[in-house]
Structures are given as C-alpha cells and as structure tokens.
C-alpha atoms as a PDB file:
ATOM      1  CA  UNK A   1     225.536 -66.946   5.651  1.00  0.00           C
ATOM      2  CA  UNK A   2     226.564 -65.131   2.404  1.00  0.00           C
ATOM      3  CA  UNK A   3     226.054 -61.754   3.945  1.00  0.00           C
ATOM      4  CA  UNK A   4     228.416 -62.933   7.105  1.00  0.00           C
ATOM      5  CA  UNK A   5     231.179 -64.117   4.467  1.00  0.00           C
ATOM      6  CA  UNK A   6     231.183 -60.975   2.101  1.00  0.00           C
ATOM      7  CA  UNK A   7     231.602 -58.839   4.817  1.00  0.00           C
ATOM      8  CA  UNK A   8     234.414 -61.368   6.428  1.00  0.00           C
ATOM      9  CA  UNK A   9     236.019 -61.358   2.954  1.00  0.00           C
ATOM     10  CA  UNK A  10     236.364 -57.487   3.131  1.00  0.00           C
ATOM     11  CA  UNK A  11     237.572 -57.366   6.035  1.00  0.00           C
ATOM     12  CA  UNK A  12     240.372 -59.640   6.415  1.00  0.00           C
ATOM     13  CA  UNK A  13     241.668 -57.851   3.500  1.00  0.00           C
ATOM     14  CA  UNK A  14     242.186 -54.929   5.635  1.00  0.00           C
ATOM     15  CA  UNK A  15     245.486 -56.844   7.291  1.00  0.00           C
ATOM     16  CA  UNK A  16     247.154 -56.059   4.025  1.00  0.00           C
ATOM     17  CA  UNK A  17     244.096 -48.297   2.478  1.00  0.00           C
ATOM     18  CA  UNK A  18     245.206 -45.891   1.407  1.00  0.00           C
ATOM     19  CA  UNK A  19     246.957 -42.384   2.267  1.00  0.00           C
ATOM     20  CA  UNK A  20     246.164 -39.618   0.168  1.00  0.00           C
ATOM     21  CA  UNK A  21     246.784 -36.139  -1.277  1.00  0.00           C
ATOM     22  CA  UNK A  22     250.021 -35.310  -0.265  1.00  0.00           C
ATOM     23  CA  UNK A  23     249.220 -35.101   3.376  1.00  0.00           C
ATOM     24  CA  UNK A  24     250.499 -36.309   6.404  1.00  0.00           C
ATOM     25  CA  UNK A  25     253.936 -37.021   5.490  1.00  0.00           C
ATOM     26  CA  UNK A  26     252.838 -39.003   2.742  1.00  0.00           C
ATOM     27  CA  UNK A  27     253.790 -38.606  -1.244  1.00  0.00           C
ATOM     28  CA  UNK A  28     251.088 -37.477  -3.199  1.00  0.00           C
ATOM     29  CA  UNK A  29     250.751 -40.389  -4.895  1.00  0.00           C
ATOM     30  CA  UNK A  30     247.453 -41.806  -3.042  1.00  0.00           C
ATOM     31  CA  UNK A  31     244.295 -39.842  -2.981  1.00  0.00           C
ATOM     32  CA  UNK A  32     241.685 -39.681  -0.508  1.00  0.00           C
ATOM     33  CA  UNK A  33     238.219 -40.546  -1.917  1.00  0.00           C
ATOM     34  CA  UNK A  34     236.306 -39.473   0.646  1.00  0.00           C
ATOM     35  CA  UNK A  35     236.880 -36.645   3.459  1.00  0.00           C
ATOM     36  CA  UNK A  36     234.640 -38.278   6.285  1.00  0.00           C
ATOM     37  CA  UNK A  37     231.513 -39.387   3.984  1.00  0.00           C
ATOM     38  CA  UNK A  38     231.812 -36.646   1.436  1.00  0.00           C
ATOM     39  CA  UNK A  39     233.062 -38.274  -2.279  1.00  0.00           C
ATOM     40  CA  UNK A  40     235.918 -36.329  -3.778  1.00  0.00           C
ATOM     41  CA  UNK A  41     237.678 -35.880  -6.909  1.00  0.00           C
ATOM     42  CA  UNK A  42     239.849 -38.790  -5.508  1.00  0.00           C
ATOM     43  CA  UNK A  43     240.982 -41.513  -7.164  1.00  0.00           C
ATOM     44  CA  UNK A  44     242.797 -44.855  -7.370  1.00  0.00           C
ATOM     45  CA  UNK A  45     245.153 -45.525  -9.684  1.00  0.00           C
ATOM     46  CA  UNK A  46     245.703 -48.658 -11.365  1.00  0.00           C
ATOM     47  CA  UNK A  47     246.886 -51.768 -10.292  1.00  0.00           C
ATOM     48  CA  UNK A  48     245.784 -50.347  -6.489  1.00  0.00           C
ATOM     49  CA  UNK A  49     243.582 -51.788  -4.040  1.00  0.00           C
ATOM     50  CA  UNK A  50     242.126 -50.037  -0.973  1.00  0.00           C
ATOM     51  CA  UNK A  51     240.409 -51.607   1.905  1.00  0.00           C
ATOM     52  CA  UNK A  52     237.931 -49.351   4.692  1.00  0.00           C
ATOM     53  CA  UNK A  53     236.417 -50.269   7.713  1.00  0.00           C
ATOM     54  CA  UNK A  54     233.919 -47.824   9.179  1.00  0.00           C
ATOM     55  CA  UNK A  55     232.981 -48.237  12.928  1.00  0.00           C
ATOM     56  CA  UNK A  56     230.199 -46.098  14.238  1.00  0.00           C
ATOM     57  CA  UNK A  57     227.783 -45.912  17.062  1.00  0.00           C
ATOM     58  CA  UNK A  58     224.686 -48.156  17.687  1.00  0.00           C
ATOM     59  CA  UNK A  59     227.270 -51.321  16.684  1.00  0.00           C
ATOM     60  CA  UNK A  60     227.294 -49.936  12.763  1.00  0.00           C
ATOM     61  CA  UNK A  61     230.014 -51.714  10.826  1.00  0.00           C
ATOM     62  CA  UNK A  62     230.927 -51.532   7.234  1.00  0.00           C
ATOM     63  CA  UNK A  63     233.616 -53.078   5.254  1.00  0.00           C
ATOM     64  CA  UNK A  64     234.893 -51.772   1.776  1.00  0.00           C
ATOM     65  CA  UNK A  65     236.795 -52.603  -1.107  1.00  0.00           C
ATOM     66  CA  UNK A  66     237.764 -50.250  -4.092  1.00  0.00           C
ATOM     67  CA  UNK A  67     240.310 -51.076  -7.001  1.00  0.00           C
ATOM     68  CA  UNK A  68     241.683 -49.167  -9.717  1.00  0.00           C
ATOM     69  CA  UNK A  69     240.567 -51.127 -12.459  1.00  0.00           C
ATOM     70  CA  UNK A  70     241.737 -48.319 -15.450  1.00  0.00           C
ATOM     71  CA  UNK A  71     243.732 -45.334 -15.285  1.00  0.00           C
ATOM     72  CA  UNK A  72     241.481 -42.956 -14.084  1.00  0.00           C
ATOM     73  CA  UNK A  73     238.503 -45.448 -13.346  1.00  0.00           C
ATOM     74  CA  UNK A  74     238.032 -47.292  -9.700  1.00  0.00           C
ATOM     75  CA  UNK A  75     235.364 -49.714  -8.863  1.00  0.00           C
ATOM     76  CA  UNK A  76     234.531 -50.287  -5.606  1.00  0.00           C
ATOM     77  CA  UNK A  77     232.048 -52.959  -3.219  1.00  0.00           C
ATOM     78  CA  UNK A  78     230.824 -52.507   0.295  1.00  0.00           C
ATOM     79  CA  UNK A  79     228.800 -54.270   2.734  1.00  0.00           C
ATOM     80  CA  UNK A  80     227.941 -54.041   6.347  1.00  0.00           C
ATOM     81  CA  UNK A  81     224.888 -53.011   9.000  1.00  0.00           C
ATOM     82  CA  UNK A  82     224.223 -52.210  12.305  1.00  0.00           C
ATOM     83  CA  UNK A  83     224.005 -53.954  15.699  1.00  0.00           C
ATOM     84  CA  UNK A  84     227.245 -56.075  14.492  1.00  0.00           C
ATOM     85  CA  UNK A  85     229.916 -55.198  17.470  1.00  0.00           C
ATOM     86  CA  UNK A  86     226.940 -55.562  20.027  1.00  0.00           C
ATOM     87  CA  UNK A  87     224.548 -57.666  21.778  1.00  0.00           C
ATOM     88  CA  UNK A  88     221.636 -59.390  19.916  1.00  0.00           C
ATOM     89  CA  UNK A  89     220.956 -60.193  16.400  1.00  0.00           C
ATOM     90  CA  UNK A  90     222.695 -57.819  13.315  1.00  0.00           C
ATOM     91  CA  UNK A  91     220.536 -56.004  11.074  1.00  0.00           C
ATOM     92  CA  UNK A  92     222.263 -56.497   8.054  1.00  0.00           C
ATOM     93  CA  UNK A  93     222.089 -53.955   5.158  1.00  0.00           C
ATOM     94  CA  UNK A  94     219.570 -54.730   2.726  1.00  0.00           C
ATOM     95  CA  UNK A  95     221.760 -54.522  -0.328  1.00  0.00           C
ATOM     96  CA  UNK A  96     225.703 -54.130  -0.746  1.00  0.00           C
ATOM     97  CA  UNK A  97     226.968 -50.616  -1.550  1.00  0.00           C
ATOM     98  CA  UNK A  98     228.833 -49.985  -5.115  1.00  0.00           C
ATOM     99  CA  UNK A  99     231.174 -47.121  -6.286  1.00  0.00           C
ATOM    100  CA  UNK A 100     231.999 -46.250  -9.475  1.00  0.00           C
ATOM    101  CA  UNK A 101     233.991 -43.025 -10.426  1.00  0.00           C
ATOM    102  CA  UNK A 102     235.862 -41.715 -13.453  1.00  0.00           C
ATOM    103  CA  UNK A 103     238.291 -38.525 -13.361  1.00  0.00           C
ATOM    104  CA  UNK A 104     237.151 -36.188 -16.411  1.00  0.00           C
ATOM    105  CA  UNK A 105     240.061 -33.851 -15.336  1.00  0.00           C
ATOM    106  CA  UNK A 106     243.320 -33.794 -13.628  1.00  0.00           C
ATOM    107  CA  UNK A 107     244.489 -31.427 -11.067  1.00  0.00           C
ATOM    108  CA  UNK A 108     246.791 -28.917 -12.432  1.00  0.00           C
ATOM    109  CA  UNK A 109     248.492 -25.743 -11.139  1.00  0.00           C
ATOM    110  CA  UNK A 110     245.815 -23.744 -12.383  1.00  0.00           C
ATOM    111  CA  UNK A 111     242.725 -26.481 -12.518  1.00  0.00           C
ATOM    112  CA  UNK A 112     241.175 -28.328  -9.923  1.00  0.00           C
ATOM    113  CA  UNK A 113     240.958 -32.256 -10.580  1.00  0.00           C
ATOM    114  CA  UNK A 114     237.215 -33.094 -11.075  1.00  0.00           C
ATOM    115  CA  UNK A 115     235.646 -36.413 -11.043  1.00  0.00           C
ATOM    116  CA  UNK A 116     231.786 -38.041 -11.373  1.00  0.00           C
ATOM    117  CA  UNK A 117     230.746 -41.264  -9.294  1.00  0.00           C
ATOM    118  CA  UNK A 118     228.023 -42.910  -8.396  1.00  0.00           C
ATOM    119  CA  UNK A 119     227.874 -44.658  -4.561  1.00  0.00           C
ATOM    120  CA  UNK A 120     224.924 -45.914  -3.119  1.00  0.00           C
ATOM    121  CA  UNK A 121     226.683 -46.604   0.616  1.00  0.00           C
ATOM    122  CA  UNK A 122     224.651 -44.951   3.602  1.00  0.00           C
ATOM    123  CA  UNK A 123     226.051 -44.805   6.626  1.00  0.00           C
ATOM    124  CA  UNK A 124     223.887 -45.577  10.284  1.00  0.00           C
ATOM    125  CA  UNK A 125     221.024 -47.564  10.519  1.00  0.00           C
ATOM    126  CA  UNK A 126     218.811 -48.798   7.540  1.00  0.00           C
ATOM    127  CA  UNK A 127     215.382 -48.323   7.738  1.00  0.00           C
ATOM    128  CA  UNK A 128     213.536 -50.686   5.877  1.00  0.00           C
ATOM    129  CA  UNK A 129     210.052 -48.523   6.295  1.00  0.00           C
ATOM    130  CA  UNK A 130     211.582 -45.732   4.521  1.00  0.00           C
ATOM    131  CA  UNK A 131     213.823 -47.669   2.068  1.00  0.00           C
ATOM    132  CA  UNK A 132     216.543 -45.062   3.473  1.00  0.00           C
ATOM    133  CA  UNK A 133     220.039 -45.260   5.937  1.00  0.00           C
ATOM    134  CA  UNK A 134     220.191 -42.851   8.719  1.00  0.00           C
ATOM    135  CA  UNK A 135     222.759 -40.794   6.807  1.00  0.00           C
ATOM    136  CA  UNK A 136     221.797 -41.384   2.776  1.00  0.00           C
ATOM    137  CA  UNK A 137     224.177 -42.352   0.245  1.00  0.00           C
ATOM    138  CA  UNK A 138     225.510 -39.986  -2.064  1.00  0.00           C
ATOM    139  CA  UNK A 139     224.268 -41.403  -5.234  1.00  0.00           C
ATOM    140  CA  UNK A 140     225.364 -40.102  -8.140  1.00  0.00           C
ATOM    141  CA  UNK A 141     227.987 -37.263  -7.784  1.00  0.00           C
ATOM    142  CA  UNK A 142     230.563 -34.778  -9.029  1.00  0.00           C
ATOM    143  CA  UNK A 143     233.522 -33.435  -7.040  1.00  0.00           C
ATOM    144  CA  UNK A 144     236.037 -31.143  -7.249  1.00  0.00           C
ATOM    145  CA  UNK A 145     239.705 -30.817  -5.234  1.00  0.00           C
ATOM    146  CA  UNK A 146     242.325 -28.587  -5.443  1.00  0.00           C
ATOM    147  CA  UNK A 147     245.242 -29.300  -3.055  1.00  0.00           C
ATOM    148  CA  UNK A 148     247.079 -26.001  -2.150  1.00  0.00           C
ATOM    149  CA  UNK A 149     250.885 -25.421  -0.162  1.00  0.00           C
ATOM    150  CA  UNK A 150     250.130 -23.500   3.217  1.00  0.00           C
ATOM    151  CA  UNK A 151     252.189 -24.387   6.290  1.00  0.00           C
ATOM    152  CA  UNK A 152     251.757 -27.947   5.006  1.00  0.00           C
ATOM    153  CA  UNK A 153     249.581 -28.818   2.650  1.00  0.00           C
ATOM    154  CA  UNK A 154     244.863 -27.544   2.614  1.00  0.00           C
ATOM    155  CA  UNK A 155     243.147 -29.100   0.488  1.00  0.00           C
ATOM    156  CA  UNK A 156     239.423 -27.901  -0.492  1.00  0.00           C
ATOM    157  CA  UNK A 157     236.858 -29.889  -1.449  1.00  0.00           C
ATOM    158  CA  UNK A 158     233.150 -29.308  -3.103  1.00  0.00           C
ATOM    159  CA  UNK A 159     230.696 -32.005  -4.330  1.00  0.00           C
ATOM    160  CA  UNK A 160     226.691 -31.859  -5.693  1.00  0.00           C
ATOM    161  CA  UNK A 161     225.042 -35.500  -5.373  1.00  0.00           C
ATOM    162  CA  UNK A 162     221.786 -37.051  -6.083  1.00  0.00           C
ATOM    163  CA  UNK A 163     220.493 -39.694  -3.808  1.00  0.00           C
ATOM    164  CA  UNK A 164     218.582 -42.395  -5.160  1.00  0.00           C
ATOM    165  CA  UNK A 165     217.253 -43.082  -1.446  1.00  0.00           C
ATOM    166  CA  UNK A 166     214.304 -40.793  -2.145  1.00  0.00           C
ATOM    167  CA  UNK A 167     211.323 -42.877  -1.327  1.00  0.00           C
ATOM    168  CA  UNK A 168     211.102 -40.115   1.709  1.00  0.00           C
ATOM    169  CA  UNK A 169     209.735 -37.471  -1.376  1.00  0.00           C
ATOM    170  CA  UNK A 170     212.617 -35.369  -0.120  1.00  0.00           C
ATOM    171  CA  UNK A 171     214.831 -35.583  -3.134  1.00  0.00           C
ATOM    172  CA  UNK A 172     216.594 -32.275  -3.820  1.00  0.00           C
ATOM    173  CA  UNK A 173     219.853 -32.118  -5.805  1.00  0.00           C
ATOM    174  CA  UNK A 174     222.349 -31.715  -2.523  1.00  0.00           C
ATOM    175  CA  UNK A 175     226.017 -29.980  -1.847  1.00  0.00           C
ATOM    176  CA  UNK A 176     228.683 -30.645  -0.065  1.00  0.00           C
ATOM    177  CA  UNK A 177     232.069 -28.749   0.771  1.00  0.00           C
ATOM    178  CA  UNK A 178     234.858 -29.657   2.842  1.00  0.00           C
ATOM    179  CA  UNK A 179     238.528 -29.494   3.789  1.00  0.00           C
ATOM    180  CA  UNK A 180     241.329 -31.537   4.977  1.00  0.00           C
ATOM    181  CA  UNK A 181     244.320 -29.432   6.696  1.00  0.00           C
ATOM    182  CA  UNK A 182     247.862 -31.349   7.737  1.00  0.00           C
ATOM    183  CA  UNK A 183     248.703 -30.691  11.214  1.00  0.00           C
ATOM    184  CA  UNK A 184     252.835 -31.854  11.210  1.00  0.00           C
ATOM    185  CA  UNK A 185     254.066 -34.372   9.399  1.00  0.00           C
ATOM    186  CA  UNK A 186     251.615 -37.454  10.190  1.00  0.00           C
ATOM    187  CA  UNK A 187     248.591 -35.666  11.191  1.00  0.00           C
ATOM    188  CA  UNK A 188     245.944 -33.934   9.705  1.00  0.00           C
ATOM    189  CA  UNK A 189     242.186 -32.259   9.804  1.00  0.00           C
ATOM    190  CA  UNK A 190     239.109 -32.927   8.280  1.00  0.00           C
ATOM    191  CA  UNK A 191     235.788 -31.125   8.504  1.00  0.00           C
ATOM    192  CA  UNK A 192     232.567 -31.011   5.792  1.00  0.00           C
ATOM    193  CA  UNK A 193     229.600 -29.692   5.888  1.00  0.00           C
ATOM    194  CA  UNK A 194     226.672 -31.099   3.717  1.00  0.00           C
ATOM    195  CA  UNK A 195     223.922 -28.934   3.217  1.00  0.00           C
ATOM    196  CA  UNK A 196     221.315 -32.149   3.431  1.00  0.00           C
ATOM    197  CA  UNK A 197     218.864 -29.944   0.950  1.00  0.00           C
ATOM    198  CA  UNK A 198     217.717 -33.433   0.020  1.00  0.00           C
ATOM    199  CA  UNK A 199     216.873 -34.908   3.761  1.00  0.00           C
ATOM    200  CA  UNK A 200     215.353 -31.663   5.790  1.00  0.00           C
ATOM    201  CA  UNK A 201     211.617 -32.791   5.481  1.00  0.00           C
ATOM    202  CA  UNK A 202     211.278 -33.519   9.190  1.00  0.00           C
ATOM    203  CA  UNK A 203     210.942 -36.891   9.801  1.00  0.00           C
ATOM    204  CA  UNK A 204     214.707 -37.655   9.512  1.00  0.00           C
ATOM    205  CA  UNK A 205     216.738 -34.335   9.313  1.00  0.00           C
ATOM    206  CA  UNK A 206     216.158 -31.052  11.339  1.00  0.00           C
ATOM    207  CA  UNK A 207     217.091 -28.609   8.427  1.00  0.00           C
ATOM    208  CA  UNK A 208     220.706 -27.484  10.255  1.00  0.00           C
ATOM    209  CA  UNK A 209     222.572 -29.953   7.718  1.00  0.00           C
ATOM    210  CA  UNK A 210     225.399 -32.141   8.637  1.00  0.00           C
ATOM    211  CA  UNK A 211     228.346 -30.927   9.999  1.00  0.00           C
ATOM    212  CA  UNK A 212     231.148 -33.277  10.128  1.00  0.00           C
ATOM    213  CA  UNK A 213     234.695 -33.347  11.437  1.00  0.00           C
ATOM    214  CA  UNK A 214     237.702 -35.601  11.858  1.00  0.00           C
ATOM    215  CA  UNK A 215     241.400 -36.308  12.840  1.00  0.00           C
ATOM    216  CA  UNK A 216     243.437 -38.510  10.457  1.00  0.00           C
ATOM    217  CA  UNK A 217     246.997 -40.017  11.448  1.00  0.00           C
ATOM    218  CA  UNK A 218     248.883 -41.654   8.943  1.00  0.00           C
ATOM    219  CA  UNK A 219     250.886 -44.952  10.691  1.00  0.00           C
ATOM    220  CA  UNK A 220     253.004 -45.347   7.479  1.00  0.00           C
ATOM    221  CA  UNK A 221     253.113 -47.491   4.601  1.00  0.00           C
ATOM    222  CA  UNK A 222     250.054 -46.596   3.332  1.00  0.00           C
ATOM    223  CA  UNK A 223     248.204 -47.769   6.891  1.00  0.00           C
ATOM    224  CA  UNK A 224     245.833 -44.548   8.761  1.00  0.00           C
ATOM    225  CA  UNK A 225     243.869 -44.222  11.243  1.00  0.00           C
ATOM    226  CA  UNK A 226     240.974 -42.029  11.759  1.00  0.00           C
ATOM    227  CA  UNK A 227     238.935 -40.728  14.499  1.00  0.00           C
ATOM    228  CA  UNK A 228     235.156 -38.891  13.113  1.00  0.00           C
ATOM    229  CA  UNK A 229     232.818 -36.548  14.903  1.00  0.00           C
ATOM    230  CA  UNK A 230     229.138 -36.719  12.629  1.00  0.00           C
ATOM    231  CA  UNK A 231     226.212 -34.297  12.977  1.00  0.00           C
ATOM    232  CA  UNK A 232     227.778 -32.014  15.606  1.00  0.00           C
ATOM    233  CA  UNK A 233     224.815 -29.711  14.819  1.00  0.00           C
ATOM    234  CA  UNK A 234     222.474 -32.543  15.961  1.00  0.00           C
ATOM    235  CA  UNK A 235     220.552 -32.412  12.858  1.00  0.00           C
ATOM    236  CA  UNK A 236     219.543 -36.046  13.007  1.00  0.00           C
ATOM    237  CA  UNK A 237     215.981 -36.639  14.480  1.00  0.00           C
ATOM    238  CA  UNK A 238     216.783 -40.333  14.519  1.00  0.00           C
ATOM    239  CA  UNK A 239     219.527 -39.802  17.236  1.00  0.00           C
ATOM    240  CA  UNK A 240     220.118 -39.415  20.993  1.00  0.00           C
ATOM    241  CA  UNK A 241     220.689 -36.166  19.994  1.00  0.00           C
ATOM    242  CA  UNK A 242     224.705 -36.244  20.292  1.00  0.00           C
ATOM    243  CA  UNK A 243     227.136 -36.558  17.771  1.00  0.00           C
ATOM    244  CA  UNK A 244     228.243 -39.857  16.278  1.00  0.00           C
ATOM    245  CA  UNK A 245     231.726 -41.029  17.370  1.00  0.00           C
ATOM    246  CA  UNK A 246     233.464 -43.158  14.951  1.00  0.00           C
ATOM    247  CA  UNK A 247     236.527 -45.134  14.114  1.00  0.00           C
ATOM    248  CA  UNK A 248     237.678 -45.495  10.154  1.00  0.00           C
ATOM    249  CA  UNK A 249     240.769 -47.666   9.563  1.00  0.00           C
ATOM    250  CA  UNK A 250     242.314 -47.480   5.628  1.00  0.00           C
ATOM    251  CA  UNK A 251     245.140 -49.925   4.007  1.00  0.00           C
ATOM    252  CA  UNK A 252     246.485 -49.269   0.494  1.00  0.00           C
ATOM    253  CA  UNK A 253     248.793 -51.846  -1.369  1.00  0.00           C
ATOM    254  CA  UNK A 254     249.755 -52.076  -4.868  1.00  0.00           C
ATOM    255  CA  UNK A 255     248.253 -55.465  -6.269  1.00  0.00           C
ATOM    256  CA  UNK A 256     249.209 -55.370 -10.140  1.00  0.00           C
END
C-alpha cells in the first residue's frame, strides 16, 4: 500500500516538467537534466519543481519528482516498476530512486556548464537475482553541456558515471555522450550513446553499448512530450531483441 501511494503521489503531480536549454521555442531558462537516460549538466533552479513519467515496454512505469532546493542544488525522488499498465500482479521496484546534483560551473561563452550527481534510478525490469535493473542507474556522475547557435539551437552533451548496481562484478567507470538538436520552433532531437563499459560481461549486455534516440515536442508552458527509441543496437540480452519504445511526459511550474 505505501509503494501504490508514493507512486500515486508522483504522479498526480504531473497535472500541474520542465522544458529546457533554450530549445524548442522555449527560453533558456529551464534545463533538461537528462537527454533520454543520460544525466547532464542540467539543473533546476530554485523555487522549481519538475514532475516525469517514464512509460516503457513490458508495462515499466516510473514516476519522478525533482526540486530546486538551492541555487545550483536539486533534489530529486522516484519510484515505479514493471508490469504496472498490464495484466497480472506489478513487480514493484525494490527501493525508490534518489537524485542529487550540484553545478560546480556555469555555462559561459567560452566554458561548458559542468555538474556532479548521484542517481540510483534504473530503467526496465529489476532483477532481484542480480540486485541490478535491465538498464543500470547512473550512480554517481559528472556531466558536461555546452549549448551552441546552429540553425536553431545543438546542444552536446558528455557524462562518466559509476554504478553502484555492481553485484554483476562488471563495474567499470562508464561514458556517455549525447546531443539534442531543435528541429523548428517546438521540436527537437535527441540521440546518446553510452558506451556500457560497466555492463558488457555477457549475461546482460552484448558489448555494442546502448544507443539511444528520441523526439521531444514542447506543448507550451513548460508541458513536453517525448517519444524514445532504447538499445537500437540490440545490445540487451534480456530483450526480444528489438528496441524499447517509450513514452516520457515532463511538467515544470514554479512553486516558491
């Protein structure tokens, strides 16, 4: 029962996320935290709130909720599992997700903004066995972002993480890069690639890495919608062997 109403708490927040890096027709004022499940040198600023609902295949559903506490310090909770928006009983994560991150440096002309985190959100299936999700959670991290003017706006995006979810023996400092690309005024690109130098071992990841990519539409008033494409190298072993199709809907609103 307290799972059921942590997750329903998160998630009927999402009626009132956030927009980001001065794409889509947006200000600049919000920043994207993540690109698809890459962290970034995004950050909330104070007094903000910012609500996530991920919605992937085998009925995977996760609600989160991030605040900017300080300036330059968010704080975020998440909770979900898989087999929710299906038949049969939910497998429920085993423990909520939490993520912290601090900006050391601000984006500048020159500079890109740089920011360290920890998150310990997976994303897929948790296997108990293993102590592991199908995709692991970043763990601790440091990212980087520098937002650049080209027909629009590209921003680039590189991040080395630790995973605590090592129980596997496969636990290898990882990297991540990535890029987000406006397409018009309300519409823009995403695609990262994580190496995965900390999951090839075999039993879960086939050494190809995780290739990632996405479409992102802003609605307006800080609402977006986003459509994902996961492992499109089929790296997963723990897969049908097709990409992962998933939903991602994001609300921001100013709270104090």
């Amino acid at each position: 029962m307290n799972k059921i109403l942590l997750l329903t708490v998160l998630s009927l927040i999402l009626t009132n996320n956030f927009f980001a890096q001065g794409t889509a027709g947006e200000s600049a004022k919000y920043e994207y935290m993540f690109l698809i499940d890459m962290p970034t040198a995004g950050i909330l600023e104070k007094g903000f709130v910012d609500v996530t609902t991920d919605i992937m295949a085998d009925g995977v559903f996760i609600a989160y909720l991030n605040v900017g506490v300080f300036k330059n310090l968010s704080f975020g909770i998440s909770y979900g599992g898989s087999n929710v928006i299906s038949r049969g009983s939910i497998d429920w994560y085993k423990w909520p997700g939490i993520n912290v991150r601090v900006r050391l440096l601000n984006e500048s002309s020159t500079l890109p903004a740089i920011t360290i985190g920890f998150d310990s959100q997976g994303k897929g299936k948790y296997f108990d066995s293993e102590n592991r999700y199908t995709f692991k959670s970043p763990g601790f991290f440091a990212g980087t972002s520098k937002n650049f003017g080209l027909w629009g706006f590209l921003s680039l995006h590189a991040t080395g993480n630790y995973s605590l979810e090592n129980s596997d023996g496969d636990n290898f400092v990882n990297l991540m890069v990535g890029l987000e690309k406006t397409v018009g005024s309300q519409v823009s690109f995403i695609l990262e690639y994580n190496f995965a130098l900390n999951d090839n071992n075999g039993d879960f990841g086939d050494g190809k890495g995780y290739l990632n990519a996405g479409l992102r539409w802003s609605v307006g008033n800080g609402f977006t919608l986003e459509l994902d494409f996961r492992d499109l190298l089929e790296n997963s072993l723990r897969e049908d062997g097709s990409p992962d199709r998933g939903l991602r809907i994001n609300y921001i609103q100013a709270i104090f």
